[in-house]
PDB file of N, CA and C in Angstrom:
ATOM      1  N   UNK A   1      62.172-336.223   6.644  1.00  0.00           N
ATOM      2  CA  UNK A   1      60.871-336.751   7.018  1.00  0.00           C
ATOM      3  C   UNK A   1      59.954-335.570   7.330  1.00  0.00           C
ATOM      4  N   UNK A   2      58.874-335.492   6.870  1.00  0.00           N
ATOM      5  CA  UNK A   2      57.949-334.499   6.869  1.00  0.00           C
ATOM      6  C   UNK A   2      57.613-334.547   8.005  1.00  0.00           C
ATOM      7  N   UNK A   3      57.971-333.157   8.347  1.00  0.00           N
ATOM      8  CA  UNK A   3      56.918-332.961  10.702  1.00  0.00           C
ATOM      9  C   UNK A   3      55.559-333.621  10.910  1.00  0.00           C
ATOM     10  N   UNK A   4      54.924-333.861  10.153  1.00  0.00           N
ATOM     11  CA  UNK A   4      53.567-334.596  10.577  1.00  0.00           C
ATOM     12  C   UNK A   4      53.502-336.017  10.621  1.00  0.00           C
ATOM     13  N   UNK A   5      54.720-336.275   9.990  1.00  0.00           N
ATOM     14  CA  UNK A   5      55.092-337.749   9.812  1.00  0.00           C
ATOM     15  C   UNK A   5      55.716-338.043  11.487  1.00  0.00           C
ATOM     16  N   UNK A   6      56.724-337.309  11.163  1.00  0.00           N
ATOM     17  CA  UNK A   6      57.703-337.032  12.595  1.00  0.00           C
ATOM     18  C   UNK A   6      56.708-337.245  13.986  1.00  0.00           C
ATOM     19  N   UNK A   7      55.769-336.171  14.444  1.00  0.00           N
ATOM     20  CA  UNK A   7      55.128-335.493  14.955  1.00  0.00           C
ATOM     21  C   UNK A   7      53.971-336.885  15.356  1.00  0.00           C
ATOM     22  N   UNK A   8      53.442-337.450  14.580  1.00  0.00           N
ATOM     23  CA  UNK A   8      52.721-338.399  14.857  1.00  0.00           C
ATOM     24  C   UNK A   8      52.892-339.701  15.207  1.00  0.00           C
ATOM     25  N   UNK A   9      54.269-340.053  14.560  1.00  0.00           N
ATOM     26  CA  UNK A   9      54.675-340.895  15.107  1.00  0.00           C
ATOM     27  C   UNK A   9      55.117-340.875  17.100  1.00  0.00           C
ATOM     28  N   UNK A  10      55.670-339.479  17.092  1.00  0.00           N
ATOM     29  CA  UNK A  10      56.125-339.724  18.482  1.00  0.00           C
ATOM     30  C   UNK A  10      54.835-339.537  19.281  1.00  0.00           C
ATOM     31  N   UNK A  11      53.824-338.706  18.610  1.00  0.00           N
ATOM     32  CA  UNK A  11      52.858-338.602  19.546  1.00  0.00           C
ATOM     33  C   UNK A  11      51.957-339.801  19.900  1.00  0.00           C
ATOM     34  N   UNK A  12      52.429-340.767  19.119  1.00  0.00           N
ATOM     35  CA  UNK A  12      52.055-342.261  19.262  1.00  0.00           C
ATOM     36  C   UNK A  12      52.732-342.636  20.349  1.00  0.00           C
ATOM     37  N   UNK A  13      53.691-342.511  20.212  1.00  0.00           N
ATOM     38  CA  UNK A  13      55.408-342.779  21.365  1.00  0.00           C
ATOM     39  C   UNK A  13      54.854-342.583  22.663  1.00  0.00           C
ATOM     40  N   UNK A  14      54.041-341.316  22.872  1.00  0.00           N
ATOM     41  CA  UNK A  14      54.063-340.063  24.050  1.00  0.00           C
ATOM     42  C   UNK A  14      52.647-340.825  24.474  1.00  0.00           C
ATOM     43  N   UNK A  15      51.490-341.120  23.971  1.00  0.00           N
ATOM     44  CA  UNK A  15      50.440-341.514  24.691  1.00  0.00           C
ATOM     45  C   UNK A  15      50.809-343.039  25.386  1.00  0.00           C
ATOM     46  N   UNK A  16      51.349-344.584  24.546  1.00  0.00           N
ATOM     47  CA  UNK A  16      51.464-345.205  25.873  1.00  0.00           C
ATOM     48  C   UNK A  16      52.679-345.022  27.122  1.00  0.00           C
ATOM     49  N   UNK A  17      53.391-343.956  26.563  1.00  0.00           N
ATOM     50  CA  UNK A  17      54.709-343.837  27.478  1.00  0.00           C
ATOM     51  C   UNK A  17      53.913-343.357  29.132  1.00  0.00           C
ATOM     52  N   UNK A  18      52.597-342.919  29.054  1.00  0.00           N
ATOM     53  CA  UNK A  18      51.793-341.825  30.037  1.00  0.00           C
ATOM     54  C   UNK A  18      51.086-342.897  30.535  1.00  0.00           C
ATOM     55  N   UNK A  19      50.679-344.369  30.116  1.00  0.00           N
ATOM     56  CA  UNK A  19      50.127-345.170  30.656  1.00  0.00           C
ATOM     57  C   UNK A  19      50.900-346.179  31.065  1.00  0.00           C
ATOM     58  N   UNK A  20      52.187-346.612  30.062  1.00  0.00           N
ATOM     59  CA  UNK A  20      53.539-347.826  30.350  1.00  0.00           C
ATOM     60  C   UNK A  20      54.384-347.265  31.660  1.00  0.00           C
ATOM     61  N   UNK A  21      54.343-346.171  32.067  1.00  0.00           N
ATOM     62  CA  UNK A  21      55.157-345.645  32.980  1.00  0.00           C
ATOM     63  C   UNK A  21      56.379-345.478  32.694  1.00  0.00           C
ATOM     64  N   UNK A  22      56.424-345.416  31.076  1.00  0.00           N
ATOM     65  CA  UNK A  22      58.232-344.860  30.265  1.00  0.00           C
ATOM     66  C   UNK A  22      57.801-343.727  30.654  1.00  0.00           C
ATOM     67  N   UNK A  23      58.867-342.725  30.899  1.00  0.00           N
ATOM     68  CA  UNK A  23      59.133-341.777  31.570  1.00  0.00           C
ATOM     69  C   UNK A  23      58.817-340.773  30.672  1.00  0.00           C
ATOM     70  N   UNK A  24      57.643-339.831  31.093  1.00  0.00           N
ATOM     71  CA  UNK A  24      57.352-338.641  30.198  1.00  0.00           C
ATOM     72  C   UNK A  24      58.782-337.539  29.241  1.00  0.00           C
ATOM     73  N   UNK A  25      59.862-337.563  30.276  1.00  0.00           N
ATOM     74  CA  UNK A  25      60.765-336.812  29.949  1.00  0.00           C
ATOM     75  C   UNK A  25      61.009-337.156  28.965  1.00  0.00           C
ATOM     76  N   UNK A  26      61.367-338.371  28.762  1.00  0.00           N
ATOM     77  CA  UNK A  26      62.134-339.311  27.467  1.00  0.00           C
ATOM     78  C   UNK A  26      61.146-338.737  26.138  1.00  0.00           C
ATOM     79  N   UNK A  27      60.218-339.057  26.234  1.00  0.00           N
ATOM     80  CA  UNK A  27      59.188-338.946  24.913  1.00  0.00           C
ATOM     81  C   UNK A  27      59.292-337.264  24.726  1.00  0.00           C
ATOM     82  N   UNK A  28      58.961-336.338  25.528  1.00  0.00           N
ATOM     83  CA  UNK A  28      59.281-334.807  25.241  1.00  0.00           C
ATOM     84  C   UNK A  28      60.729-335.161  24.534  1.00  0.00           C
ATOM     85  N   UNK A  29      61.568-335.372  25.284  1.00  0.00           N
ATOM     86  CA  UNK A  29      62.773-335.154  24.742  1.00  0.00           C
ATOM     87  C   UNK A  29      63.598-335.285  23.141  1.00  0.00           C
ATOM     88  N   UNK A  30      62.386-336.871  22.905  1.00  0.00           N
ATOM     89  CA  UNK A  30      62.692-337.410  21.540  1.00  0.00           C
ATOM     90  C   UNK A  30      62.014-336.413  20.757  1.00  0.00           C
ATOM     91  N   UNK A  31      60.218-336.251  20.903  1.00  0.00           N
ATOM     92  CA  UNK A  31      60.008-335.533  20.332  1.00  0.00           C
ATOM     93  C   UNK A  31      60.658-333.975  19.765  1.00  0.00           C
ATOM     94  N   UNK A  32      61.078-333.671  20.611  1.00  0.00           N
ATOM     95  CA  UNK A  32      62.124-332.217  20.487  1.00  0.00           C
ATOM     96  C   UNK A  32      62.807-332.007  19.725  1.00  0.00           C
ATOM     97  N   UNK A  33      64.029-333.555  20.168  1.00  0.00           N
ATOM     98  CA  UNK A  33      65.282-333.575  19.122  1.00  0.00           C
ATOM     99  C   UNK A  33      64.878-333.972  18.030  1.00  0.00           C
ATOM    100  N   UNK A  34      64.102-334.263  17.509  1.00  0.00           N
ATOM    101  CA  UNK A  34      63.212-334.734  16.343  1.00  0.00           C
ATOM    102  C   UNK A  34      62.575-333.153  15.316  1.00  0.00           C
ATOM    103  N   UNK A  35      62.267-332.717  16.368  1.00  0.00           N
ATOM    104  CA  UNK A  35      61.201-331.506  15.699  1.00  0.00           C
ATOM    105  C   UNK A  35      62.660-330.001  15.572  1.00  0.00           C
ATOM    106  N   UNK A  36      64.031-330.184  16.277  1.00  0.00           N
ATOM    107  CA  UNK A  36      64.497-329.258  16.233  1.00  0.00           C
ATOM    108  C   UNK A  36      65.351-329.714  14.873  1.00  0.00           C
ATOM    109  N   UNK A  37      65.632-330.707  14.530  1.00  0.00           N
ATOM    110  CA  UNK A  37      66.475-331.573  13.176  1.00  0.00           C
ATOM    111  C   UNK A  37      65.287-331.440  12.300  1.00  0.00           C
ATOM    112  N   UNK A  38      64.164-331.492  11.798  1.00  0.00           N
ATOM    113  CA  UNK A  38      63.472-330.924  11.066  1.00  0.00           C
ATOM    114  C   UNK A  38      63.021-329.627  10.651  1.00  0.00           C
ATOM    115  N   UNK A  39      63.284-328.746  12.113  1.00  0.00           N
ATOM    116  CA  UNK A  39      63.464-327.198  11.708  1.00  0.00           C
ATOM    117  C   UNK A  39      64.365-327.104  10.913  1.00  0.00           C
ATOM    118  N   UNK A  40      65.909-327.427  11.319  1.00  0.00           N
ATOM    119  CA  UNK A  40      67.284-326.888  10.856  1.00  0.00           C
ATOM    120  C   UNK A  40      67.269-327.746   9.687  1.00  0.00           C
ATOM    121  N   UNK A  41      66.483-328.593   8.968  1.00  0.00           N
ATOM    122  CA  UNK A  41      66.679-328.892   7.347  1.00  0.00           C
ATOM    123  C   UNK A  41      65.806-328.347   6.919  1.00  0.00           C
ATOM    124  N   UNK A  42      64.379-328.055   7.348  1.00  0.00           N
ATOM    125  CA  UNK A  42      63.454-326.940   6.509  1.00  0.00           C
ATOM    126  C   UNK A  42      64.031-325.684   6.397  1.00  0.00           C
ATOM    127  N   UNK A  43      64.865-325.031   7.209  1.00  0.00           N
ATOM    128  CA  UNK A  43      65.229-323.741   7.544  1.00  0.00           C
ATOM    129  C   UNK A  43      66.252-323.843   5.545  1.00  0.00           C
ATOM    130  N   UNK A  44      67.330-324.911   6.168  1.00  0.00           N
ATOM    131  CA  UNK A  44      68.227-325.221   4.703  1.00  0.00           C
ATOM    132  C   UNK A  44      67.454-325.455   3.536  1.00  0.00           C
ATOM    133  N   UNK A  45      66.402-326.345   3.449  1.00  0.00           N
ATOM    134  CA  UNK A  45      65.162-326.319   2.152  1.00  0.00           C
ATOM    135  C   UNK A  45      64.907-324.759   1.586  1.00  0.00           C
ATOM    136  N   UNK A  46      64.689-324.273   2.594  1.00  0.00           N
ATOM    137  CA  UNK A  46      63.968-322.375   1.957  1.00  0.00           C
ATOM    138  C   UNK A  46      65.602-321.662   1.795  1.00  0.00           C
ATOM    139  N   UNK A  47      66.664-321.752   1.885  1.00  0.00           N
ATOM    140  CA  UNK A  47      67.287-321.179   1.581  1.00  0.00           C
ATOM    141  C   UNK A  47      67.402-321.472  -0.070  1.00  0.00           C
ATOM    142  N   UNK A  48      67.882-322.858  -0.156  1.00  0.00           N
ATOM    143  CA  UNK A  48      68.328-323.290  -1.310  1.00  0.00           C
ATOM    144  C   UNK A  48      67.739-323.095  -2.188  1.00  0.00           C
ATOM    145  N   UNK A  49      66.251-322.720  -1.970  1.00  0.00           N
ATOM    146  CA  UNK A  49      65.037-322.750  -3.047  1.00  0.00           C
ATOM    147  C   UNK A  49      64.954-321.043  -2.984  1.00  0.00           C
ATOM    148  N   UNK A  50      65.218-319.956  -2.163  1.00  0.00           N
ATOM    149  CA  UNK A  50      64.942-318.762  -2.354  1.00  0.00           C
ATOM    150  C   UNK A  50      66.625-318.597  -2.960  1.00  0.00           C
ATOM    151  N   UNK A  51      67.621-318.915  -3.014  1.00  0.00           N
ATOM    152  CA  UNK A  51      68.914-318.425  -3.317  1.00  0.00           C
ATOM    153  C   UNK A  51      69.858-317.629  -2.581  1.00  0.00           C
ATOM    154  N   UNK A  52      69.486-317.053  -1.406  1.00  0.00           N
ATOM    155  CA  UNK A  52      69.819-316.333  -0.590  1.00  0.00           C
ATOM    156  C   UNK A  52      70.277-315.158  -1.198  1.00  0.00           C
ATOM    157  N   UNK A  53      69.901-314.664  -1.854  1.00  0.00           N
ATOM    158  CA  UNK A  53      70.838-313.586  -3.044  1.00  0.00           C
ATOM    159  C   UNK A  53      69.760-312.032  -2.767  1.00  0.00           C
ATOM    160  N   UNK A  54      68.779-312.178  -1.936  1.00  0.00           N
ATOM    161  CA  UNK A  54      67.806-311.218  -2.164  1.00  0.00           C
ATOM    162  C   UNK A  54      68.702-310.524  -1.219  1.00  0.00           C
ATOM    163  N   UNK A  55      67.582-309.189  -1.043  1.00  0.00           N
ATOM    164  CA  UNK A  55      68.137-307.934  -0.483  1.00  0.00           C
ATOM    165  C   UNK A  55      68.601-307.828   1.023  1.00  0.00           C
ATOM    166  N   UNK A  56      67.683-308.476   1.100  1.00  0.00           N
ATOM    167  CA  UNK A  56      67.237-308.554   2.877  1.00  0.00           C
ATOM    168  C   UNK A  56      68.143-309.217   3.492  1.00  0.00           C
ATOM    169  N   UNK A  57      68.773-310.423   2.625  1.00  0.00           N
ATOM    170  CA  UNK A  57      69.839-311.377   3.044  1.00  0.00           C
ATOM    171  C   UNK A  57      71.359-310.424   3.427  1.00  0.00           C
ATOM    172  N   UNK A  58      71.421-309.335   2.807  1.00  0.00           N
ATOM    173  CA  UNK A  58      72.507-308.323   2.693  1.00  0.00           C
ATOM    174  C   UNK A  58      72.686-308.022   4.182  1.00  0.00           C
ATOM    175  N   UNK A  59      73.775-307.650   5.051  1.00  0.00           N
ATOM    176  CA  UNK A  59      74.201-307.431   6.225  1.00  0.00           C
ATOM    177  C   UNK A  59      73.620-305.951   7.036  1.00  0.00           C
ATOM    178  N   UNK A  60      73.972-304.761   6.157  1.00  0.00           N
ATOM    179  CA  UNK A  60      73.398-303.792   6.235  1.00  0.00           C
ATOM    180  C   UNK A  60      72.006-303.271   5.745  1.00  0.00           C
ATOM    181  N   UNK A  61      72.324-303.429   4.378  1.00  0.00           N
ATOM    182  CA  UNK A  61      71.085-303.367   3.143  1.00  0.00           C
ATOM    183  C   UNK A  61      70.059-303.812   3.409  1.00  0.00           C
ATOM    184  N   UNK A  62      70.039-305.175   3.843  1.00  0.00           N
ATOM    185  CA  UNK A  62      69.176-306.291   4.546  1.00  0.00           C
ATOM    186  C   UNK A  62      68.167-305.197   5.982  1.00  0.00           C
ATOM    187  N   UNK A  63      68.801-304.905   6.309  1.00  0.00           N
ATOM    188  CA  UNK A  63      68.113-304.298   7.193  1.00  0.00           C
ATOM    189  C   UNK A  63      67.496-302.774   7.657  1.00  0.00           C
ATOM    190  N   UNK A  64      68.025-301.953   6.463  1.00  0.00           N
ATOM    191  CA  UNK A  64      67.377-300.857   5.778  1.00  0.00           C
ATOM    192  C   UNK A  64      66.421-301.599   5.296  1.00  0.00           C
ATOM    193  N   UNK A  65      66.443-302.175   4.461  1.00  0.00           N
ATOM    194  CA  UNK A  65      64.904-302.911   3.133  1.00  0.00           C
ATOM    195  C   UNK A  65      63.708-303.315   4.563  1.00  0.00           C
ATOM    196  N   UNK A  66      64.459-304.424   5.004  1.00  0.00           N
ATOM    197  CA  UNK A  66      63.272-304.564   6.288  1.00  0.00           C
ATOM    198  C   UNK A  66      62.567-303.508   7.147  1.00  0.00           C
ATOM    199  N   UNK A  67      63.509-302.152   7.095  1.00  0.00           N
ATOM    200  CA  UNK A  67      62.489-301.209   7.967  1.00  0.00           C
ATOM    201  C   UNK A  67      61.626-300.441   7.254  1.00  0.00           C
ATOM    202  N   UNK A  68      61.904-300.428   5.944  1.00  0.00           N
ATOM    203  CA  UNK A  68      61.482-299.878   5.290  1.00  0.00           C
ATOM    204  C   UNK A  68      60.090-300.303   4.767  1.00  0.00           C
ATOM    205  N   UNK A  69      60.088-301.891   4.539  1.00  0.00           N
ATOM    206  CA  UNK A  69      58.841-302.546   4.074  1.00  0.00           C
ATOM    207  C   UNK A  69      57.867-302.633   5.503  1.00  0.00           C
ATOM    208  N   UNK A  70      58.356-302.791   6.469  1.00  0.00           N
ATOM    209  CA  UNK A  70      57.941-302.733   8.220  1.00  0.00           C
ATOM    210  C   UNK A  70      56.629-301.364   8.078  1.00  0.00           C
ATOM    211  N   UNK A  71      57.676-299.920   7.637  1.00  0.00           N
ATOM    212  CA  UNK A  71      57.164-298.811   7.710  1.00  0.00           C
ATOM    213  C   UNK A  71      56.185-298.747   6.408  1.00  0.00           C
ATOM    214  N   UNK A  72      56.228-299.142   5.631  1.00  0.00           N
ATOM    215  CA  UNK A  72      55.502-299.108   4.553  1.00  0.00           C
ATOM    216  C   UNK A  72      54.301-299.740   4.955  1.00  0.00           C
ATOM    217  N   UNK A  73      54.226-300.918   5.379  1.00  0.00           N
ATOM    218  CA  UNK A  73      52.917-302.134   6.054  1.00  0.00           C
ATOM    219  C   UNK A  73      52.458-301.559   7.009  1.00  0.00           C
ATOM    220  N   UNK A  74      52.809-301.090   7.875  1.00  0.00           N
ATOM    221  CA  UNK A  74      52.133-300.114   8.847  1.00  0.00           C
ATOM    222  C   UNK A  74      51.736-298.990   8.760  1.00  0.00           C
ATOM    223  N   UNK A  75      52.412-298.036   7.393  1.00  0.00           N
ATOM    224  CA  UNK A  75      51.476-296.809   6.970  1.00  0.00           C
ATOM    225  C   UNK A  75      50.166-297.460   6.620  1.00  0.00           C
ATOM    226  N   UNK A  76      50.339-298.182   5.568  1.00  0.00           N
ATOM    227  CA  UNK A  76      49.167-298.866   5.127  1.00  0.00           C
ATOM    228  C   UNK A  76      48.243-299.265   5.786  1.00  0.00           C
ATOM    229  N   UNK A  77      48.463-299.939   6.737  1.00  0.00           N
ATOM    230  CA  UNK A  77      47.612-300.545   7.718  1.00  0.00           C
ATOM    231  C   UNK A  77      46.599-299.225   8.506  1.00  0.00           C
ATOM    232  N   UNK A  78      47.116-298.180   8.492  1.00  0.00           N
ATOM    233  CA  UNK A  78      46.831-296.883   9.401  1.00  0.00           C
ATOM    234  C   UNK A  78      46.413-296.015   8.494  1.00  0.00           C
ATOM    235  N   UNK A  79      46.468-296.039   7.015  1.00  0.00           N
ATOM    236  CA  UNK A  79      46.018-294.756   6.063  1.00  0.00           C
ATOM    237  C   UNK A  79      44.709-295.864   5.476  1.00  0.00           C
ATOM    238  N   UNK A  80      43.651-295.619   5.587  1.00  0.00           N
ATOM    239  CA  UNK A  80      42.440-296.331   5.121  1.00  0.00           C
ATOM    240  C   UNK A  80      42.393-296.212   3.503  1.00  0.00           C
ATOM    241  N   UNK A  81      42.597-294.847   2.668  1.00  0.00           N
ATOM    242  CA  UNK A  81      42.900-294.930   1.155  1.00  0.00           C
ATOM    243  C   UNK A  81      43.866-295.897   0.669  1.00  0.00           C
ATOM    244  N   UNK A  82      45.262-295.945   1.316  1.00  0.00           N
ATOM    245  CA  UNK A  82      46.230-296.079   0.904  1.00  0.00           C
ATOM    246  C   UNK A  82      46.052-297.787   0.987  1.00  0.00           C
ATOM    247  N   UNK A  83      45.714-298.376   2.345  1.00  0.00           N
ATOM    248  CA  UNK A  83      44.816-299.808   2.614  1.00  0.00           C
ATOM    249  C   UNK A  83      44.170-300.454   1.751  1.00  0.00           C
ATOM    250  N   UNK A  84      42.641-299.390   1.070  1.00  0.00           N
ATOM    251  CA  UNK A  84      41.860-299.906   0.253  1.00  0.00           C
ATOM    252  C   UNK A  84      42.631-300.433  -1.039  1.00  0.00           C
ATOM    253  N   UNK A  85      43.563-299.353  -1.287  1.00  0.00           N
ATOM    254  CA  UNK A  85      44.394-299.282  -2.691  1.00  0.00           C
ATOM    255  C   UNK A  85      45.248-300.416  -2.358  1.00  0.00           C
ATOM    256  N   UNK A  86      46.329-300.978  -1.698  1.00  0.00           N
ATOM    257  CA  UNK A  86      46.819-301.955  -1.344  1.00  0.00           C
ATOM    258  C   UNK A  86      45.834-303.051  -1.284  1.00  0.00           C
ATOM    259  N   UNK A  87      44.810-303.391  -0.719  1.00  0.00           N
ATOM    260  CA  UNK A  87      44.176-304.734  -0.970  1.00  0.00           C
ATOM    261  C   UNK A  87      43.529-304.654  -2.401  1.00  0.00           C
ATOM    262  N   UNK A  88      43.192-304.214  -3.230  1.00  0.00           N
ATOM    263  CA  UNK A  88      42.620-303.927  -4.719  1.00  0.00           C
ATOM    264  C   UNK A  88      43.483-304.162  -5.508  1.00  0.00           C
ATOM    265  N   UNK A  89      45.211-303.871  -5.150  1.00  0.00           N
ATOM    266  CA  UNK A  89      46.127-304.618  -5.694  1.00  0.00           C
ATOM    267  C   UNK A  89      46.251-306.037  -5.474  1.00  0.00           C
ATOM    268  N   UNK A  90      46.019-306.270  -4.278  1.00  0.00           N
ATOM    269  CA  UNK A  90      46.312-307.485  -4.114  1.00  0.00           C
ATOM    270  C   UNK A  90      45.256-308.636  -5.334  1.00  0.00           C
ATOM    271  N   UNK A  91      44.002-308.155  -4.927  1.00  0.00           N
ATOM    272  CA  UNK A  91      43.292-309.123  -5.706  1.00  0.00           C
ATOM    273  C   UNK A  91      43.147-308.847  -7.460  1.00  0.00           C
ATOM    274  N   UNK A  92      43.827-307.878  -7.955  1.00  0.00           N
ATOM    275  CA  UNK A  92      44.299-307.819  -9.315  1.00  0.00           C
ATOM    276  C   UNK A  92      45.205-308.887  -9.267  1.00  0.00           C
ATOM    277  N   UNK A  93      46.304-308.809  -8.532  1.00  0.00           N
ATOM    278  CA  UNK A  93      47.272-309.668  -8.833  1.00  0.00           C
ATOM    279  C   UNK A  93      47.195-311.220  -8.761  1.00  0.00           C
ATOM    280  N   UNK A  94      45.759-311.705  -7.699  1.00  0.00           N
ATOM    281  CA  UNK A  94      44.998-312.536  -7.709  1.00  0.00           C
ATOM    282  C   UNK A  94      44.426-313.335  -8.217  1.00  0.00           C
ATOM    283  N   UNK A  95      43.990-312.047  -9.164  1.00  0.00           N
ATOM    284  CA  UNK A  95      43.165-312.881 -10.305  1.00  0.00           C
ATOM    285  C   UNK A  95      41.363-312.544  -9.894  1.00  0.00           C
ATOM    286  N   UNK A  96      41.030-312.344  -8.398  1.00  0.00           N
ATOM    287  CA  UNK A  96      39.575-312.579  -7.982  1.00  0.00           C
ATOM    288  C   UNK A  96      39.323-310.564  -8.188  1.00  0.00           C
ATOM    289  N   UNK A  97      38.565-310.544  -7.837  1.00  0.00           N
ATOM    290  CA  UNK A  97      37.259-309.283  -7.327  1.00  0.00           C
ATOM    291  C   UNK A  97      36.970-309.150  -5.931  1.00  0.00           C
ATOM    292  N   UNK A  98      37.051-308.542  -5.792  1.00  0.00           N
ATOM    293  CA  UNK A  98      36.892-308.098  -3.817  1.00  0.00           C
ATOM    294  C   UNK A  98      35.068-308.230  -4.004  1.00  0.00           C
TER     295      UNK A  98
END
């Protein structure tokens, strides 16, 4: 069930529970166990659809690649040439014109 589906329904739940005198706890609570069972199958959705096979997924490897792209995004962010040149890629790859 899609979170906004989820999400609205209880927040339906949660406004007369605040006027019926059902107990606020209860409605947090549903809502929760609701929204934490929709994390842990979206979480399984993006695996199945990325393959888990990339680099990053790797134990060690995985976490060389991450410091590495970390340090790379933050040179960038801090070298203004290197910045300009990074967003000019971006919108080639885009398709638009800055």
């Amino acid at each position: 069930m899609p979170a906004s589906t989820v999400s609205s329904k209880r927040r339906r739940n949660a406004v007369p529970c605040s006027t019926s005198g059902r107990p606020t706890i209860g409605a947090l609570r549903d809502y929760e166990r609701d929204m934490i069972e929709y994390g842990f199958k979206a979480v399984e959705a993006s695996k199945r659809q990325t393959g888990g096979d990339q680099l990053v997924h790797r134990p060690v490897l995985g976490r060389v690649a991450l410091a590495a792209q970390r340090t790379f995004l933050r040179a960038t962010d801090r070298i203004p040439p290197l910045k300009r040149r990074f967003e000019a890629g971006l919108y080639e790859v885009r398709g638009t014109e800055s």
